[in-house]
Protein backbone atom coordinates (compact mmCIF):
# COMPACT_ATOMS: atom_id res chain seq x y z
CA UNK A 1 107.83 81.67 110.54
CA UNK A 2 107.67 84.64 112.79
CA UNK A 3 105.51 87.56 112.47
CA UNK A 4 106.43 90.36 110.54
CA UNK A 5 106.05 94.10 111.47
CA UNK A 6 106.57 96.86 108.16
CA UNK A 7 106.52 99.99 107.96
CA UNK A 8 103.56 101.07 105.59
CA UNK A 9 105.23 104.19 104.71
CA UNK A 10 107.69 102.71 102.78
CA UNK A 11 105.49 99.41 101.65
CA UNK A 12 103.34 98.54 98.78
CA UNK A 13 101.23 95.88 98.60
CA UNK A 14 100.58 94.42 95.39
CA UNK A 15 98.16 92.15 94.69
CA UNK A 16 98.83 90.44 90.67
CA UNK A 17 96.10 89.54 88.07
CA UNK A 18 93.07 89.18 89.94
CA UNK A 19 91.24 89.82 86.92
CA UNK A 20 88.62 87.40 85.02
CA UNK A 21 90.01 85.73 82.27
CA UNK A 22 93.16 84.85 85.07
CA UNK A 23 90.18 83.90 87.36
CA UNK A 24 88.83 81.18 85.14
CA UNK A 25 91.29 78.67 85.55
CA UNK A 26 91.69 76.70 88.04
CA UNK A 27 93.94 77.14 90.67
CA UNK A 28 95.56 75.01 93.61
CA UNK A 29 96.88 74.51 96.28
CA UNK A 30 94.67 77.84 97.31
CA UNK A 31 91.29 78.42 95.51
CA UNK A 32 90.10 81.68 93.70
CA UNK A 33 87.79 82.72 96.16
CA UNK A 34 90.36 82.72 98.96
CA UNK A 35 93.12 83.77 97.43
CA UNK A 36 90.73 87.52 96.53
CA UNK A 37 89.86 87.26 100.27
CA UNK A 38 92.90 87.34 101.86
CA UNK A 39 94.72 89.51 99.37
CA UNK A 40 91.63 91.98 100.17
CA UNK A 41 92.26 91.27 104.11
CA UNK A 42 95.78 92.33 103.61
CA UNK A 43 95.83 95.35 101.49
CA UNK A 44 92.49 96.80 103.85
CA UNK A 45 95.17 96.38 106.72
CA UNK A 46 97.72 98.04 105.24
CA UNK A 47 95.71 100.91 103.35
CA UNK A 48 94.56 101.92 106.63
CA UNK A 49 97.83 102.50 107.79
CA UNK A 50 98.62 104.58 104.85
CA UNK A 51 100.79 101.76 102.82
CA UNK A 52 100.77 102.21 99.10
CA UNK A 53 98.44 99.87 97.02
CA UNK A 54 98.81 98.09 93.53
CA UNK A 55 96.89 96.20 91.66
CA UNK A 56 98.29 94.89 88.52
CA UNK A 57 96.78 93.26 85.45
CA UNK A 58 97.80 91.93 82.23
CA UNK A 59 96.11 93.23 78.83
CA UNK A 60 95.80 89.66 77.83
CA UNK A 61 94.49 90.57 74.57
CA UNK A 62 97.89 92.26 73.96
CA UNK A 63 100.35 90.50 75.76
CA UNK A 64 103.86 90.03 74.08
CA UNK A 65 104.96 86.55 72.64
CA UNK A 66 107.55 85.49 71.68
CA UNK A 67 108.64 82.26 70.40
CA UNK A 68 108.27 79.81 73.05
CA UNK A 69 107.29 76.28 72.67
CA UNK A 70 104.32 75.95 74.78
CA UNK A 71 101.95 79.03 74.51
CA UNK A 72 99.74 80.55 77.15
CA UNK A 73 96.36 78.91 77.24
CA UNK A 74 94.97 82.58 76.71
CA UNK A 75 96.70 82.65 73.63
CA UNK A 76 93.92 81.52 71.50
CA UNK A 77 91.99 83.66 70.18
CA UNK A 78 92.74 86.81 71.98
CA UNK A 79 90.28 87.21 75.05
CA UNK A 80 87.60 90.29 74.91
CA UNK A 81 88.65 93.05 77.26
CA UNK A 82 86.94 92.53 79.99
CA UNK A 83 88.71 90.01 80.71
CA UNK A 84 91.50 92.22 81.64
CA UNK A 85 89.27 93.70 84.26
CA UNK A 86 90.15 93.73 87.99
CA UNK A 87 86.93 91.74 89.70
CA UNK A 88 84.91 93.82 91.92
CA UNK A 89 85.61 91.10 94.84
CA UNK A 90 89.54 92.47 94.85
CA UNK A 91 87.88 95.59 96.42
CA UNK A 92 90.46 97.96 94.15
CA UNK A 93 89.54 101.11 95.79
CA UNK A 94 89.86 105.04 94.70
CA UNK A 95 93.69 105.84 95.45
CA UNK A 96 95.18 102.44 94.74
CA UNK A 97 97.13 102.35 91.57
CA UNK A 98 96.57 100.26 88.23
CA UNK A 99 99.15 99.28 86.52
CA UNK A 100 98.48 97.29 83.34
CA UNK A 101 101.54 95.03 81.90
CA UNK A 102 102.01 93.08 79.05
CA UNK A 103 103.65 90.27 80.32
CA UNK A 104 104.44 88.40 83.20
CA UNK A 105 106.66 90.62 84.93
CA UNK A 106 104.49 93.96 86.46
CA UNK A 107 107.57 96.05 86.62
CA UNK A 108 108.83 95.30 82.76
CA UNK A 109 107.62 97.92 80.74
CA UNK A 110 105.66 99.80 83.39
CA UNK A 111 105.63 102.78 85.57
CA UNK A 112 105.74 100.45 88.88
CA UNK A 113 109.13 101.30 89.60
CA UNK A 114 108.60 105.15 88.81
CA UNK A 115 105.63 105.07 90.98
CA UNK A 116 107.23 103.41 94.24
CA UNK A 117 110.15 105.25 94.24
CA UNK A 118 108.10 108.63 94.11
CA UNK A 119 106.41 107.37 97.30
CA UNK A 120 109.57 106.26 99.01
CA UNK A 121 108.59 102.93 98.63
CA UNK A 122 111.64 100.15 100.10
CA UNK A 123 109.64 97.02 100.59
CA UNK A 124 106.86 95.20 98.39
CA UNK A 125 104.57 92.59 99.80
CA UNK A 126 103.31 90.40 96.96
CA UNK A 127 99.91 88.45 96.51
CA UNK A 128 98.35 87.17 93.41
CA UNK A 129 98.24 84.82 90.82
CA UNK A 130 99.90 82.77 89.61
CA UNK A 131 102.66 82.12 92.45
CA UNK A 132 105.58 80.54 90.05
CA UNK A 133 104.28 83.02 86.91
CA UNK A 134 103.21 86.77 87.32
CA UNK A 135 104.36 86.74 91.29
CA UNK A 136 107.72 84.91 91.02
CA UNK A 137 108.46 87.29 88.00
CA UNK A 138 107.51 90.42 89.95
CA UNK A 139 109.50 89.06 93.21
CA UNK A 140 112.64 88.69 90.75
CA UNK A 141 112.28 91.51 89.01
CA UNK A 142 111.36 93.51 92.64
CA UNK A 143 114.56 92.03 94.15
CA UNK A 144 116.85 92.59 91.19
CA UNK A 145 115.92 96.79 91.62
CA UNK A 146 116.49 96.33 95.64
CA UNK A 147 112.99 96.54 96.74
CA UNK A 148 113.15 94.21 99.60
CA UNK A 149 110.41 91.00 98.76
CA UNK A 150 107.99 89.92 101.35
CA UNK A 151 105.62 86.84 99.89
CA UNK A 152 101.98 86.74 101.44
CA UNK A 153 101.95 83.01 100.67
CA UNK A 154 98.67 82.10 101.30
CA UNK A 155 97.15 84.78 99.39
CA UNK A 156 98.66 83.32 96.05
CA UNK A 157 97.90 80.30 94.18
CA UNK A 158 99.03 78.61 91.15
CA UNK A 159 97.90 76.27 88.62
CA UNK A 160 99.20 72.96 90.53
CA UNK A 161 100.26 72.72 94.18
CA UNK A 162 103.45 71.34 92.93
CA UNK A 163 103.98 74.38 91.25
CA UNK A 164 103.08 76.85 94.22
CA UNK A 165 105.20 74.91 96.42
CA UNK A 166 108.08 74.89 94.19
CA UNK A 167 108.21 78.88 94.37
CA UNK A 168 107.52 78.82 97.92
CA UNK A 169 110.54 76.40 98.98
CA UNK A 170 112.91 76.83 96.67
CA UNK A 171 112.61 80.10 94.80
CA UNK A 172 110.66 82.88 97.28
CA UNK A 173 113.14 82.56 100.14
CA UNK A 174 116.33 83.68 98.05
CA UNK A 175 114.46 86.46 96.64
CA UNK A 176 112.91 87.74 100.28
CA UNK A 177 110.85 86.72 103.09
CA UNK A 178 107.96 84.07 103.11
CA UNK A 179 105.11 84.67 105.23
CA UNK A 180 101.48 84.27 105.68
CA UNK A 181 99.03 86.93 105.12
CA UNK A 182 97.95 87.14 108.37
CA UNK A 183 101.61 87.42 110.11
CA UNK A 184 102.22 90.27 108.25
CA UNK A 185 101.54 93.59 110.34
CA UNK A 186 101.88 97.41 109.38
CA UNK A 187 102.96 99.87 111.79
């Protein structure tokens, strides 16, 4: 994998549920701590260069189900509120945007798309967890509107390494480029 220069006029990085009650499960192959670290790393990079930033959470205590026949683990009984808080160590700063979904996908039912389009927005660089849940579901939906997908890999993590590497291998490099956080450059 090569380096990868964007323009951070027309990029967005968003970084997906880096909020607590995500936060308190365990992750792998990547842990918690690093994954906030180098999702911070990136977005300070591109902020600087005037890139557009996102974070996204999900209102667990109102997220839609539907029938399904294995339920989220947060399912039970609805989490307090807080829970749907960014954590301070994401470093969410005055100007980024907040956009709160409902369920896995951060552009169903939200103003993302509105949002990047206003700001000429034609590439989205994704970080977050969970890789194969709230970021695959952003990359598809990102992809199916023509938002060209870039994947910081190693500033997502999943609940199983199988299940990072899955979406890394086989689903991520349909949908867009794969890269590491750190071989990702605005200009």
């Amino acid at each position: 994998m090569s380096d990868l220069e964007l323009n951070a006029s027309t990029t967005a990085v968003i970084l997906i549920d880096l909020q607590r009650g995500i936060l308190a499960y365990p992750t792998a192959p990547y842990p918690v701590g690093l994954v906030i670290q180098r999702g911070v790393e990136l977005a300070g990079r591109f902020r600087s260069m005037g890139a557009t930033i996102v974070y996204v959470r999900v209102d667990l205590a109102n997220m839609v189900r539907g029938a399904a026949d294995q339920s989220h683990p947060v399912s039970n009984p609805p989490p307090p509120p807080e829970a749907s808080e960014i954590v301070p160590e994401a470093a969410q700063r005055p100007g980024d945007i907040l956009i709160t979904k409902r369920h896995w996908d951060a552009f169903g039912g939200t103003e993302l798309e509105r949002i990047l389009r206003e700001r000429g927005v034609r590439t989205v660089v994704l970080g977050g967890i969970a890789t194969h849940i709230g970021v695959e579901s952003t990359a598809r939906s990102a992809a199916s509107r023509e938002f060209e997908v870039v994947l910081a890999e190693d500033a997502t993590t999943s609940i199983s390494a199988e299940a990072h590497r899955y979406a890394i291998e086989n689903i991520f490099p349909q949908l867009g480029r794969v890269r590491l956080a750190t071989q990702l450059h605005p200009h």
